[in-house]
PDB file of N, CA and C in Angstrom:
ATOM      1  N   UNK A   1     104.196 120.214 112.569  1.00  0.00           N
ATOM      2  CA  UNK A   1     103.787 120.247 113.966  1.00  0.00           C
ATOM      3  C   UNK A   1     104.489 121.393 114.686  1.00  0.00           C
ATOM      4  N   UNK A   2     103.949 121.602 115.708  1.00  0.00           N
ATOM      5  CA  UNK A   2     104.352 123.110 116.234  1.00  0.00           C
ATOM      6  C   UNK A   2     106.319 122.334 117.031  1.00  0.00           C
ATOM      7  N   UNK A   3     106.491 122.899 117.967  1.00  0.00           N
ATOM      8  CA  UNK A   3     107.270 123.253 118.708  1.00  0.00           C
ATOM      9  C   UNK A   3     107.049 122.233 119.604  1.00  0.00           C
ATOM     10  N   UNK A   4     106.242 121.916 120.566  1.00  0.00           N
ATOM     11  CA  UNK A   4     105.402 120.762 120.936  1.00  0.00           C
ATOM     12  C   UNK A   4     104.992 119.223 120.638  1.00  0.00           C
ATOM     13  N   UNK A   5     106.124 118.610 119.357  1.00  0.00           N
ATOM     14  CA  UNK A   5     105.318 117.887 118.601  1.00  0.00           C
ATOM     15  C   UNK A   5     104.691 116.408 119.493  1.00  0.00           C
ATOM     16  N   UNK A   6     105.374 116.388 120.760  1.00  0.00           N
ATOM     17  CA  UNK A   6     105.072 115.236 121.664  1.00  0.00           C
ATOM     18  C   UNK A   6     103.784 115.648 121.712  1.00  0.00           C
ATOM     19  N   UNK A   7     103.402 116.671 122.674  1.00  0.00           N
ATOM     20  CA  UNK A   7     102.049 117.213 123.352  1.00  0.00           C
ATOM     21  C   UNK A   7     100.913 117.207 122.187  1.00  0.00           C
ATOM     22  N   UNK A   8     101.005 117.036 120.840  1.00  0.00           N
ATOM     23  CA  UNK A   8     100.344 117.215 120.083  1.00  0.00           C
ATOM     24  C   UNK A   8      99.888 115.827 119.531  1.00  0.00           C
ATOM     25  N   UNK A   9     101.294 115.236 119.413  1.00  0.00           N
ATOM     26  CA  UNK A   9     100.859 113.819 119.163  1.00  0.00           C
ATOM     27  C   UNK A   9      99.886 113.089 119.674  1.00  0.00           C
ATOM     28  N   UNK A  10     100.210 113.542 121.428  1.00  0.00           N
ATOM     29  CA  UNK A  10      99.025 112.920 122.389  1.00  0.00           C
ATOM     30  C   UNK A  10      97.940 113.226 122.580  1.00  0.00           C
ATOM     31  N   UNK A  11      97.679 114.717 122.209  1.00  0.00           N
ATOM     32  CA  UNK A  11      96.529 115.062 122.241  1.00  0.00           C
ATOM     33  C   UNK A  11      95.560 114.701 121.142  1.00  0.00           C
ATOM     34  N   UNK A  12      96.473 114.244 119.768  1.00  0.00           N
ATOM     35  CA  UNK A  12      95.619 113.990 118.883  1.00  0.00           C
ATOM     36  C   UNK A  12      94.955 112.505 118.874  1.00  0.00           C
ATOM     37  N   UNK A  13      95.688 111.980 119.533  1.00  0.00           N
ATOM     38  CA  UNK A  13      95.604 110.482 119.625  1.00  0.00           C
ATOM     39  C   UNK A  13      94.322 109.899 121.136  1.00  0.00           C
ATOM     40  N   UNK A  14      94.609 111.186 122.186  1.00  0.00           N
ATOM     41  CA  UNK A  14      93.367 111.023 123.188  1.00  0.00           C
ATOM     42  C   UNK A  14      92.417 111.206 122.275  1.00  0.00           C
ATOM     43  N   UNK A  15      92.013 112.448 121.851  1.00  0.00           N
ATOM     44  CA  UNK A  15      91.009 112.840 121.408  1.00  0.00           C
ATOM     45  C   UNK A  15      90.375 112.093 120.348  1.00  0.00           C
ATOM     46  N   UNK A  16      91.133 111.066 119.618  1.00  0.00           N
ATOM     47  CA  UNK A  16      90.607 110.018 119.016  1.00  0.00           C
ATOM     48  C   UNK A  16      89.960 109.060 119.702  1.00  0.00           C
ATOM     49  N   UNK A  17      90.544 108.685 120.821  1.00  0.00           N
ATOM     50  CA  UNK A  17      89.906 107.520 121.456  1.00  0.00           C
ATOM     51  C   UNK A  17      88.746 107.695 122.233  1.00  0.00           C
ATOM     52  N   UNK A  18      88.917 108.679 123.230  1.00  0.00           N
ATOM     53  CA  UNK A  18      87.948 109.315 124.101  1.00  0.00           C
ATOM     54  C   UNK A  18      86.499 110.018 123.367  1.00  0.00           C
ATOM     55  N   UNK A  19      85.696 109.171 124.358  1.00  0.00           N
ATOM     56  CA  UNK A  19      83.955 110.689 124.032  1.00  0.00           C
ATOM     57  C   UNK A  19      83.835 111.307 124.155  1.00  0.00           C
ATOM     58  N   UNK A  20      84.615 112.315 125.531  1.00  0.00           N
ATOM     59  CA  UNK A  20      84.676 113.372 125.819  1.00  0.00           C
ATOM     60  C   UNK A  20      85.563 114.346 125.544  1.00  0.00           C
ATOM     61  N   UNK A  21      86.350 114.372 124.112  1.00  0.00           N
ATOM     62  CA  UNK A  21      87.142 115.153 124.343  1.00  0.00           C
ATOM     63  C   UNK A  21      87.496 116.529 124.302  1.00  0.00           C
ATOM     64  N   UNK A  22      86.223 117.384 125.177  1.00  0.00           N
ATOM     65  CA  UNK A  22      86.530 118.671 125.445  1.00  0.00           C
ATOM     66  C   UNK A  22      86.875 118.419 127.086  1.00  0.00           C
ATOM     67  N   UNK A  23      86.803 117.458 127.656  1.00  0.00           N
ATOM     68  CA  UNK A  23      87.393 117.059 128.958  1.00  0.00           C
ATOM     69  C   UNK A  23      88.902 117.220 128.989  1.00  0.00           C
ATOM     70  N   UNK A  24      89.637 116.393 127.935  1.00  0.00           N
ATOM     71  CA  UNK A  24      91.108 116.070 128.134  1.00  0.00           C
ATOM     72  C   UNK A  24      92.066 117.682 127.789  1.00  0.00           C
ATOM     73  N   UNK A  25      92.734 117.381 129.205  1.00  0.00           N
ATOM     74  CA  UNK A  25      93.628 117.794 129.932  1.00  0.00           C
ATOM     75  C   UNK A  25      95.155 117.605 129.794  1.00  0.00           C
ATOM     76  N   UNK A  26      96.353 117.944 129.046  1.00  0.00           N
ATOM     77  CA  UNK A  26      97.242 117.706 128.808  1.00  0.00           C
ATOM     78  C   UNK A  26      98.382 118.885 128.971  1.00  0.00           C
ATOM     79  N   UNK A  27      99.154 118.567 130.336  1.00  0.00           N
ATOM     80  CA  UNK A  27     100.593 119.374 130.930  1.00  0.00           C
ATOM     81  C   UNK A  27     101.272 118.505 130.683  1.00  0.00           C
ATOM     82  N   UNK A  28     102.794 120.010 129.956  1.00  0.00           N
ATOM     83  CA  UNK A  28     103.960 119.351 129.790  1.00  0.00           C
ATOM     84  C   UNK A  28     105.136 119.822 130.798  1.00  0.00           C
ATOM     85  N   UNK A  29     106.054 119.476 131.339  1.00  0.00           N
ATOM     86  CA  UNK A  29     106.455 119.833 131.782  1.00  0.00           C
ATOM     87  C   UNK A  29     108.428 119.086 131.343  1.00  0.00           C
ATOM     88  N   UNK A  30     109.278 120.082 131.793  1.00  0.00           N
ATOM     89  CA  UNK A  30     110.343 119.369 131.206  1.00  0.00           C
ATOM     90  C   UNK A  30     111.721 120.025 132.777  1.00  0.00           C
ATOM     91  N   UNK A  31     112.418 118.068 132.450  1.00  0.00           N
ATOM     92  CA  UNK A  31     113.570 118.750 133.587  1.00  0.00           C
ATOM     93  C   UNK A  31     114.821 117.969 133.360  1.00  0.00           C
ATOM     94  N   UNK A  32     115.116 117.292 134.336  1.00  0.00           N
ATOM     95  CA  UNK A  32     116.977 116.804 133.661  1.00  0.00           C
ATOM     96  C   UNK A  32     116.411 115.421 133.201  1.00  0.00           C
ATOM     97  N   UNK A  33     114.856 114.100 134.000  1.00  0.00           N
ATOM     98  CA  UNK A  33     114.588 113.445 133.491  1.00  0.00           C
ATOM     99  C   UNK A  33     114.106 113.429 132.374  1.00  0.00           C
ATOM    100  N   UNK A  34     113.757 114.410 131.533  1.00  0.00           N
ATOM    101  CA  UNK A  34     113.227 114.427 130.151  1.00  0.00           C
ATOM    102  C   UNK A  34     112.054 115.276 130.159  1.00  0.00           C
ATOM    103  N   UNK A  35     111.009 115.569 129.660  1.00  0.00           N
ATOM    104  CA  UNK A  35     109.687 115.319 128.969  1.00  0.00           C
ATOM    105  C   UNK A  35     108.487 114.937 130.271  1.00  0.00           C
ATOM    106  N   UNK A  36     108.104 115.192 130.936  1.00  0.00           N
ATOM    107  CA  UNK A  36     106.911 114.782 131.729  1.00  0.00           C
ATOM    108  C   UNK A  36     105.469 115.152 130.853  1.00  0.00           C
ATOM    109  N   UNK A  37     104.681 114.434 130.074  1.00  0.00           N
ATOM    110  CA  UNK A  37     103.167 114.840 129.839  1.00  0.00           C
ATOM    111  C   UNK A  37     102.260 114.167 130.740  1.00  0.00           C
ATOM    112  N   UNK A  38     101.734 115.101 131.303  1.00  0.00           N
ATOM    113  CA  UNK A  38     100.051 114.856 132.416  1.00  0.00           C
ATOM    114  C   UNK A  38      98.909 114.843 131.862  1.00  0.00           C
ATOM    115  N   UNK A  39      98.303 113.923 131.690  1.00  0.00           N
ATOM    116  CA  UNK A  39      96.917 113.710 130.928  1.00  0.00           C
ATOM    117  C   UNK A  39      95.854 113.320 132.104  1.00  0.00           C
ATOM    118  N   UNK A  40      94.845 114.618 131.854  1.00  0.00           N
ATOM    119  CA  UNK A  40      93.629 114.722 132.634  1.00  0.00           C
ATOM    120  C   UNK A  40      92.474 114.369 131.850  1.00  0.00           C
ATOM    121  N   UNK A  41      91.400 113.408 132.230  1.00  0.00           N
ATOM    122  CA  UNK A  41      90.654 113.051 131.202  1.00  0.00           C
ATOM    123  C   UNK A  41      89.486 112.575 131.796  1.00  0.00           C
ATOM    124  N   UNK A  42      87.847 112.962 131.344  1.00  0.00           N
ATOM    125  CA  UNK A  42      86.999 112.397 132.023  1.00  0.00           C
ATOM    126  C   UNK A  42      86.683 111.437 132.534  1.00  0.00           C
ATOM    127  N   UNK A  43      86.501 110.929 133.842  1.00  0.00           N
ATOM    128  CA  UNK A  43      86.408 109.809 134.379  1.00  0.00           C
ATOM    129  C   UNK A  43      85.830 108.499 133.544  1.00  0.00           C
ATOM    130  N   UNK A  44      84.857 109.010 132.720  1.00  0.00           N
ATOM    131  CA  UNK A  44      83.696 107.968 131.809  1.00  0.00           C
ATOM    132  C   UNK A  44      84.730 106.880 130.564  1.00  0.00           C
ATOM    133  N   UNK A  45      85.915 107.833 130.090  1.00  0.00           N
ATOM    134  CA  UNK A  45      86.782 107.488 129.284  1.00  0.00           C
ATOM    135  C   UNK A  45      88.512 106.873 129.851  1.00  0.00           C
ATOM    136  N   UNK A  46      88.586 106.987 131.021  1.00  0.00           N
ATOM    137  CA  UNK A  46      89.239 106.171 131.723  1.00  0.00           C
ATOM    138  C   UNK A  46      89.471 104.881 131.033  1.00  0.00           C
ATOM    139  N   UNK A  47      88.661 103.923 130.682  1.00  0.00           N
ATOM    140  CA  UNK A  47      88.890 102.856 130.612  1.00  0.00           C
ATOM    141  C   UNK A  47      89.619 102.525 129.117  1.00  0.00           C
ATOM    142  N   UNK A  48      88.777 103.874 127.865  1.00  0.00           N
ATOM    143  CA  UNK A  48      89.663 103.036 126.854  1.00  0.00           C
ATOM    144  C   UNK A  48      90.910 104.099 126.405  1.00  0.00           C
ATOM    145  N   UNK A  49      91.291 104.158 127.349  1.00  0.00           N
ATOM    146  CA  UNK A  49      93.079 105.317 127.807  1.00  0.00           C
ATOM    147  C   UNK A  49      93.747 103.745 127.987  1.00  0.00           C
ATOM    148  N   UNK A  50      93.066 103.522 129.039  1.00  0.00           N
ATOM    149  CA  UNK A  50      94.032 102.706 130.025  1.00  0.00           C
ATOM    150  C   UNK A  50      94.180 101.610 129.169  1.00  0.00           C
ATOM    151  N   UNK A  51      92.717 100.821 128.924  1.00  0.00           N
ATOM    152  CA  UNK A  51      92.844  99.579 127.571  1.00  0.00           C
ATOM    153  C   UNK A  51      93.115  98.265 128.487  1.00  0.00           C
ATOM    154  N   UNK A  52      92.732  97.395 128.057  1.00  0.00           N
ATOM    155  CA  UNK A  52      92.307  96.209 128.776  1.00  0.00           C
ATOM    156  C   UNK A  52      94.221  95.825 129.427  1.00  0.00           C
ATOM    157  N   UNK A  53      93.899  95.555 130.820  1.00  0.00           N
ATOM    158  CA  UNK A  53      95.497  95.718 130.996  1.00  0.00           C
ATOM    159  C   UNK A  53      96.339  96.130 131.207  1.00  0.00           C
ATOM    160  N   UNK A  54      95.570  97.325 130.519  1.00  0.00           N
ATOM    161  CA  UNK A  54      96.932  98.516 130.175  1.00  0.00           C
ATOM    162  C   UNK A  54      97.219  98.579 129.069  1.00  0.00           C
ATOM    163  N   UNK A  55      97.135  97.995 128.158  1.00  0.00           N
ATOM    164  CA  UNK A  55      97.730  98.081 127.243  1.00  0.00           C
ATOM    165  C   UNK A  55      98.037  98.509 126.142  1.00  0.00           C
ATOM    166  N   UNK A  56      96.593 100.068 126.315  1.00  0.00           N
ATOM    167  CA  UNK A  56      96.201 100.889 125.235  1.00  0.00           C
ATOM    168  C   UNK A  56      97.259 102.390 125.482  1.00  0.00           C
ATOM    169  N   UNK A  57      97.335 102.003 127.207  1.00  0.00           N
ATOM    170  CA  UNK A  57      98.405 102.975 127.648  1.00  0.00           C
ATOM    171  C   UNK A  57      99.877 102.556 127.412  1.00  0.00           C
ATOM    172  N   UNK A  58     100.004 101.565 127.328  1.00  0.00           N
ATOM    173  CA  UNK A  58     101.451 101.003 127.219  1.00  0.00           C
ATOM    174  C   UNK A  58     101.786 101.463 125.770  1.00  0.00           C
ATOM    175  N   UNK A  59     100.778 101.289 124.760  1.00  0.00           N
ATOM    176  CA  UNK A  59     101.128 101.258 123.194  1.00  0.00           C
ATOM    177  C   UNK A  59     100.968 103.247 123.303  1.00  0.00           C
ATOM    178  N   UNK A  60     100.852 103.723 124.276  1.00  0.00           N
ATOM    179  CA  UNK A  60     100.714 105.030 123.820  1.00  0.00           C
ATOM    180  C   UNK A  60     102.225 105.459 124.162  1.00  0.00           C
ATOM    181  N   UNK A  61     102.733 104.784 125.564  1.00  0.00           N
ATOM    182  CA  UNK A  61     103.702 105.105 126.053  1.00  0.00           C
ATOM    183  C   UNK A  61     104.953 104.894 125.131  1.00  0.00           C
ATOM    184  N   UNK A  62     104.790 103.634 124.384  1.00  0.00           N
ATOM    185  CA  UNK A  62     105.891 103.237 123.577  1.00  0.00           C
ATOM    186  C   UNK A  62     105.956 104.198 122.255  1.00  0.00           C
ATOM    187  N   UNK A  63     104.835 104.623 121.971  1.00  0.00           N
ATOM    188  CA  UNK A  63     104.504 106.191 120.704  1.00  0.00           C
ATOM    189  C   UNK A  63     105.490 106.941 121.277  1.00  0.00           C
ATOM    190  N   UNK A  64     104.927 107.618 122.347  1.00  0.00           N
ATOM    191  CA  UNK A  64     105.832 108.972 122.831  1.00  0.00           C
ATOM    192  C   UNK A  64     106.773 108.919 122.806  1.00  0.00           C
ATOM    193  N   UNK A  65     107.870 107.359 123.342  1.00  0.00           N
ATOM    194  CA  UNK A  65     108.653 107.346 123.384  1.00  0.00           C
ATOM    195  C   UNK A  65     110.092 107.806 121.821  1.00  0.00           C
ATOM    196  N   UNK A  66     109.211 106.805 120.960  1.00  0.00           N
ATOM    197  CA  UNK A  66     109.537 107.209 119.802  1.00  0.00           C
ATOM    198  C   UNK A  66     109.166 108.672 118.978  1.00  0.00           C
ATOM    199  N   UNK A  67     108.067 109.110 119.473  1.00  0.00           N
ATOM    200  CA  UNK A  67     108.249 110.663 119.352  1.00  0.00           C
ATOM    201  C   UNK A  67     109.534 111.727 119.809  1.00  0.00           C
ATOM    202  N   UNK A  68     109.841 111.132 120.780  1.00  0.00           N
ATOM    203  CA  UNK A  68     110.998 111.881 121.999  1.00  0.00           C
ATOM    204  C   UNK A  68     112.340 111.624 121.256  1.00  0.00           C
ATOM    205  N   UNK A  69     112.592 110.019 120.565  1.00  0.00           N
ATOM    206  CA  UNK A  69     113.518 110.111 120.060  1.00  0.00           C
ATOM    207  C   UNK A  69     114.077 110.727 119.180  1.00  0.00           C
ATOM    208  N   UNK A  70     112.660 110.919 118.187  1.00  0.00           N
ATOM    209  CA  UNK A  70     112.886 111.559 116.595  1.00  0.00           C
ATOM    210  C   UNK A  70     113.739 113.209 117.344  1.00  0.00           C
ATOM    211  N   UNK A  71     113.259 113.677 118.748  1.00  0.00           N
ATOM    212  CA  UNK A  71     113.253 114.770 119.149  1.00  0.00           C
ATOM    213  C   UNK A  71     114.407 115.298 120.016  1.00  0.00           C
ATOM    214  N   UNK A  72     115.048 113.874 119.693  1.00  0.00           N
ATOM    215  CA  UNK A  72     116.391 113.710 120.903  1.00  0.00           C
ATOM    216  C   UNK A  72     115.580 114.559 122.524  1.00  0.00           C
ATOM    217  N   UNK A  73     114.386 113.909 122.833  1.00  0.00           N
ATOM    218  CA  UNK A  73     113.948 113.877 124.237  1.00  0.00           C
ATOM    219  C   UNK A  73     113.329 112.229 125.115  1.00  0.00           C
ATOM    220  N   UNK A  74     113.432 112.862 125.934  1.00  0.00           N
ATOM    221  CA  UNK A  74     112.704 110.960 126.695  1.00  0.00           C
ATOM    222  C   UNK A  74     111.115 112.146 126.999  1.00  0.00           C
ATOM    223  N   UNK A  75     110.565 111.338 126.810  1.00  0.00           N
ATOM    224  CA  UNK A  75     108.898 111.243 126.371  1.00  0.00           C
ATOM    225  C   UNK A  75     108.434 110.505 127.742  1.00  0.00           C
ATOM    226  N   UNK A  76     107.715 110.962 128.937  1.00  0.00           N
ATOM    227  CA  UNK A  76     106.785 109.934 129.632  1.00  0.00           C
ATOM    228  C   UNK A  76     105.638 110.672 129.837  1.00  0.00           C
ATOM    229  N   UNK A  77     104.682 109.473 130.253  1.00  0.00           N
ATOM    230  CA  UNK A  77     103.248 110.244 130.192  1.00  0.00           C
ATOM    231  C   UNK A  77     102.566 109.274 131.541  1.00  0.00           C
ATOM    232  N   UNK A  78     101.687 110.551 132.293  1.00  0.00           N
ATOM    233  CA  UNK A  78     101.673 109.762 133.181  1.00  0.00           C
ATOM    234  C   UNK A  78     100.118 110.296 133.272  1.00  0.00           C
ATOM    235  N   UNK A  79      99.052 109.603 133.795  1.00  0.00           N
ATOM    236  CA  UNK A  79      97.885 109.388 133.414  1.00  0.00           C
ATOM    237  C   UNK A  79      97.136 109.535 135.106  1.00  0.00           C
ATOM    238  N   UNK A  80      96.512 111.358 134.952  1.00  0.00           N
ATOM    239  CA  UNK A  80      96.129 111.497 136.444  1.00  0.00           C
ATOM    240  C   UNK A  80      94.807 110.728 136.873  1.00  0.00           C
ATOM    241  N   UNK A  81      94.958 110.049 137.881  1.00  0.00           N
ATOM    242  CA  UNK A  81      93.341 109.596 138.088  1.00  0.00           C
ATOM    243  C   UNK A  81      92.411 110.453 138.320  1.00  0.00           C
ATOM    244  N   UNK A  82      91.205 110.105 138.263  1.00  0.00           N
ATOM    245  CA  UNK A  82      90.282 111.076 138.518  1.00  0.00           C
ATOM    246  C   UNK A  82      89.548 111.023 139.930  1.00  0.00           C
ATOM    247  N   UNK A  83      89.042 112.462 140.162  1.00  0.00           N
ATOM    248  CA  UNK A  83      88.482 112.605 141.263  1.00  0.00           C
ATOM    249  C   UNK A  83      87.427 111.355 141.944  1.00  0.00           C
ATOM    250  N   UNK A  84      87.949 110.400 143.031  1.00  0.00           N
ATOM    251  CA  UNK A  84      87.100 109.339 143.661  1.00  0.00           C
ATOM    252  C   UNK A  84      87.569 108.151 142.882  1.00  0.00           C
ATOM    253  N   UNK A  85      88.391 108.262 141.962  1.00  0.00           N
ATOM    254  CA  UNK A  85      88.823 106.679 141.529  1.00  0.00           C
ATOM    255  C   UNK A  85      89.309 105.827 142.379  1.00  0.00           C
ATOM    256  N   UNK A  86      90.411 106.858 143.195  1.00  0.00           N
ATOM    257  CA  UNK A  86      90.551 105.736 144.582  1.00  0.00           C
ATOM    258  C   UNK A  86      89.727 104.801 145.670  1.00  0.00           C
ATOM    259  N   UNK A  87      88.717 106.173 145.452  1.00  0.00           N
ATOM    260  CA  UNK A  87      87.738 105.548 146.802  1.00  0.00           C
ATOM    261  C   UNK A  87      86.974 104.454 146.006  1.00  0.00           C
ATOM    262  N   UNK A  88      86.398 104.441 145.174  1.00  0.00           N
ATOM    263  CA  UNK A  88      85.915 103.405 144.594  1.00  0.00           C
ATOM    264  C   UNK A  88      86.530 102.653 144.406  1.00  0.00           C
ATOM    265  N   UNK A  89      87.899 101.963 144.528  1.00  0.00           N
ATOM    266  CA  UNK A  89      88.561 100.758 144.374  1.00  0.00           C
ATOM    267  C   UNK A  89      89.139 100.302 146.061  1.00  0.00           C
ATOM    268  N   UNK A  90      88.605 101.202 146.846  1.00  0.00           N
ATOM    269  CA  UNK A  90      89.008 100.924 148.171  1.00  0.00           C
ATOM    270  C   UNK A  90      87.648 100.089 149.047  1.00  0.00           C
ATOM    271  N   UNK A  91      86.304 100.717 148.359  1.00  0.00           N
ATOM    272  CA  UNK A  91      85.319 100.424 148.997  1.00  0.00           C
ATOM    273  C   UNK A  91      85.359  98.731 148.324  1.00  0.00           C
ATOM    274  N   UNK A  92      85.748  98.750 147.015  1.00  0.00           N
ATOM    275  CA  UNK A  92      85.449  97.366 146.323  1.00  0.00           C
ATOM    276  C   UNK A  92      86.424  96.762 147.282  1.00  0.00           C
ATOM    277  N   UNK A  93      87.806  96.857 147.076  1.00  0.00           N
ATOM    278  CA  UNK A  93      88.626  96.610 148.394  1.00  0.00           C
ATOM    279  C   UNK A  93      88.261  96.194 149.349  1.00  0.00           C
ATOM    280  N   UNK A  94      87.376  96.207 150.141  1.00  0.00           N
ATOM    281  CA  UNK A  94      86.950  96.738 150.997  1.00  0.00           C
ATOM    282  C   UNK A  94      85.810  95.224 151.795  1.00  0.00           C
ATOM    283  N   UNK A  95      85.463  95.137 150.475  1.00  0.00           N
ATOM    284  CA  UNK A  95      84.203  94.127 150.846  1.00  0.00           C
ATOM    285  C   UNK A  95      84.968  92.802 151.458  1.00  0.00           C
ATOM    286  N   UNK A  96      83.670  92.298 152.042  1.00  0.00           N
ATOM    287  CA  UNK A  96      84.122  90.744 152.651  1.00  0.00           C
ATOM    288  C   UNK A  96      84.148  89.846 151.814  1.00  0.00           C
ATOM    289  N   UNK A  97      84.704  89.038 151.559  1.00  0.00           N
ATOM    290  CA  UNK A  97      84.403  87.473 150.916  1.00  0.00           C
ATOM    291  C   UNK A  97      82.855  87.014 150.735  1.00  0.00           C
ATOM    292  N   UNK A  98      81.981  87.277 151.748  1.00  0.00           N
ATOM    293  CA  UNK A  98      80.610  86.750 151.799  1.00  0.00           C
ATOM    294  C   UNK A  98      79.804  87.674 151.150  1.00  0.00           C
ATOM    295  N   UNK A  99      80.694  89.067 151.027  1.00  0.00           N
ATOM    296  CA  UNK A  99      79.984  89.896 150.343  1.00  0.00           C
ATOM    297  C   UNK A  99      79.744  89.716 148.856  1.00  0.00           C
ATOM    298  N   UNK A 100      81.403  89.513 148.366  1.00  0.00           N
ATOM    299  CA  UNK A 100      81.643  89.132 147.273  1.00  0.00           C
ATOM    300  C   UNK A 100      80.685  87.983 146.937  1.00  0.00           C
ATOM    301  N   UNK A 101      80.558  87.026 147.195  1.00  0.00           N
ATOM    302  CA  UNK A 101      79.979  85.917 147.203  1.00  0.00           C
ATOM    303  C   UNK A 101      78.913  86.561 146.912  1.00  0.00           C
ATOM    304  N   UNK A 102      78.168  86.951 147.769  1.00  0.00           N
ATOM    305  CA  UNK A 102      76.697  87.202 147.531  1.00  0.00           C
ATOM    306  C   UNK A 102      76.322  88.122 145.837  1.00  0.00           C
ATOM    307  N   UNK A 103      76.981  89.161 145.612  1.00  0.00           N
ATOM    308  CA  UNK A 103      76.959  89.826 144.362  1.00  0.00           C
ATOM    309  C   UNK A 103      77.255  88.960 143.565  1.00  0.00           C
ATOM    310  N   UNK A 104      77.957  87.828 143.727  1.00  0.00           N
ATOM    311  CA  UNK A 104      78.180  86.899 142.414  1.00  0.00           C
ATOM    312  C   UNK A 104      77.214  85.940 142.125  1.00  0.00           C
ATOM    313  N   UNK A 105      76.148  85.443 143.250  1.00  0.00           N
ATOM    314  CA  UNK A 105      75.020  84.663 143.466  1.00  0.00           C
ATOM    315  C   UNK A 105      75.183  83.627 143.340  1.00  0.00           C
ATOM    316  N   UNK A 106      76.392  83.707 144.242  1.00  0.00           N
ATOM    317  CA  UNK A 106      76.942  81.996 144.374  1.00  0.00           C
ATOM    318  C   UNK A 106      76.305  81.512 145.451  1.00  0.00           C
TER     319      UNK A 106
END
C-alpha cells in the first residue's frame, strides 16, 4: 500500500459498498488530533455507508481505527452529508402529528 495506507483502505472498502463509485470523495487531512478522513459520497448510497443504525459506519470506524494503529496514527472518519440532506429531515421534522397520521392511513 502506498504511503496513505488509511485513505486507501477506505477507499477500497467505499467503493465496494457503494453504486456510485465514481462519486466518492475522500480528504485526508492530519494535525495534533491524529488522522482526519472526509468521505464525500453520492446522496443515493448514503444509506448503505451509514448501515442500519449506523452500524456499517461504526464497523468502518472501528477498521480505521485499527489501521491507524498498525500505523502508530488515530484514524477518524467523518462522513459529509450531502447537499439537502438536512432540509429533508427538517421538512419530515416538520410535519404535524395529523399529518403523520394521515400518510400512515390511520
Amino acid at each position: 500500500m502506498s504511503e496513505h495506507s488509511d485513505q486507501d483502505f477506505l477507499e477500497s472498502v467505499i467503493n465496494a459498498l457503494v453504486d456510485n463509485p465514481s462519486d466518492v470523495k475522500i480528504g485526508r487531512t492530519v494535525d495534533e488530533m491524529g488522522v482526519l478522513l472526509t468521505l464525500d459520497l453520492n446522496p443515493a448510497d448514503m444509506g448503505k455507508v451509514i448501515g442500519r443504525s449506523g452500524n456499517t459506519a461504526k464497523a468502518i470506524r472501528t477498521l480505521l481505527r485499527v489501521v491507524g494503529m498498525k500505523n502508530n496514527a488515530r484514524v477518524n472518519l467523518k462522513i459529509n452529508e450531502p447537499e439537502g440532506g438536512r432540509h429533508f429531515a427538517e421538512s419530515a421534522a416538520s410535519k404535524s402529528v395529523d399529518e403523520a397520521m394521515a400518510d400512515l392511513k390511520f
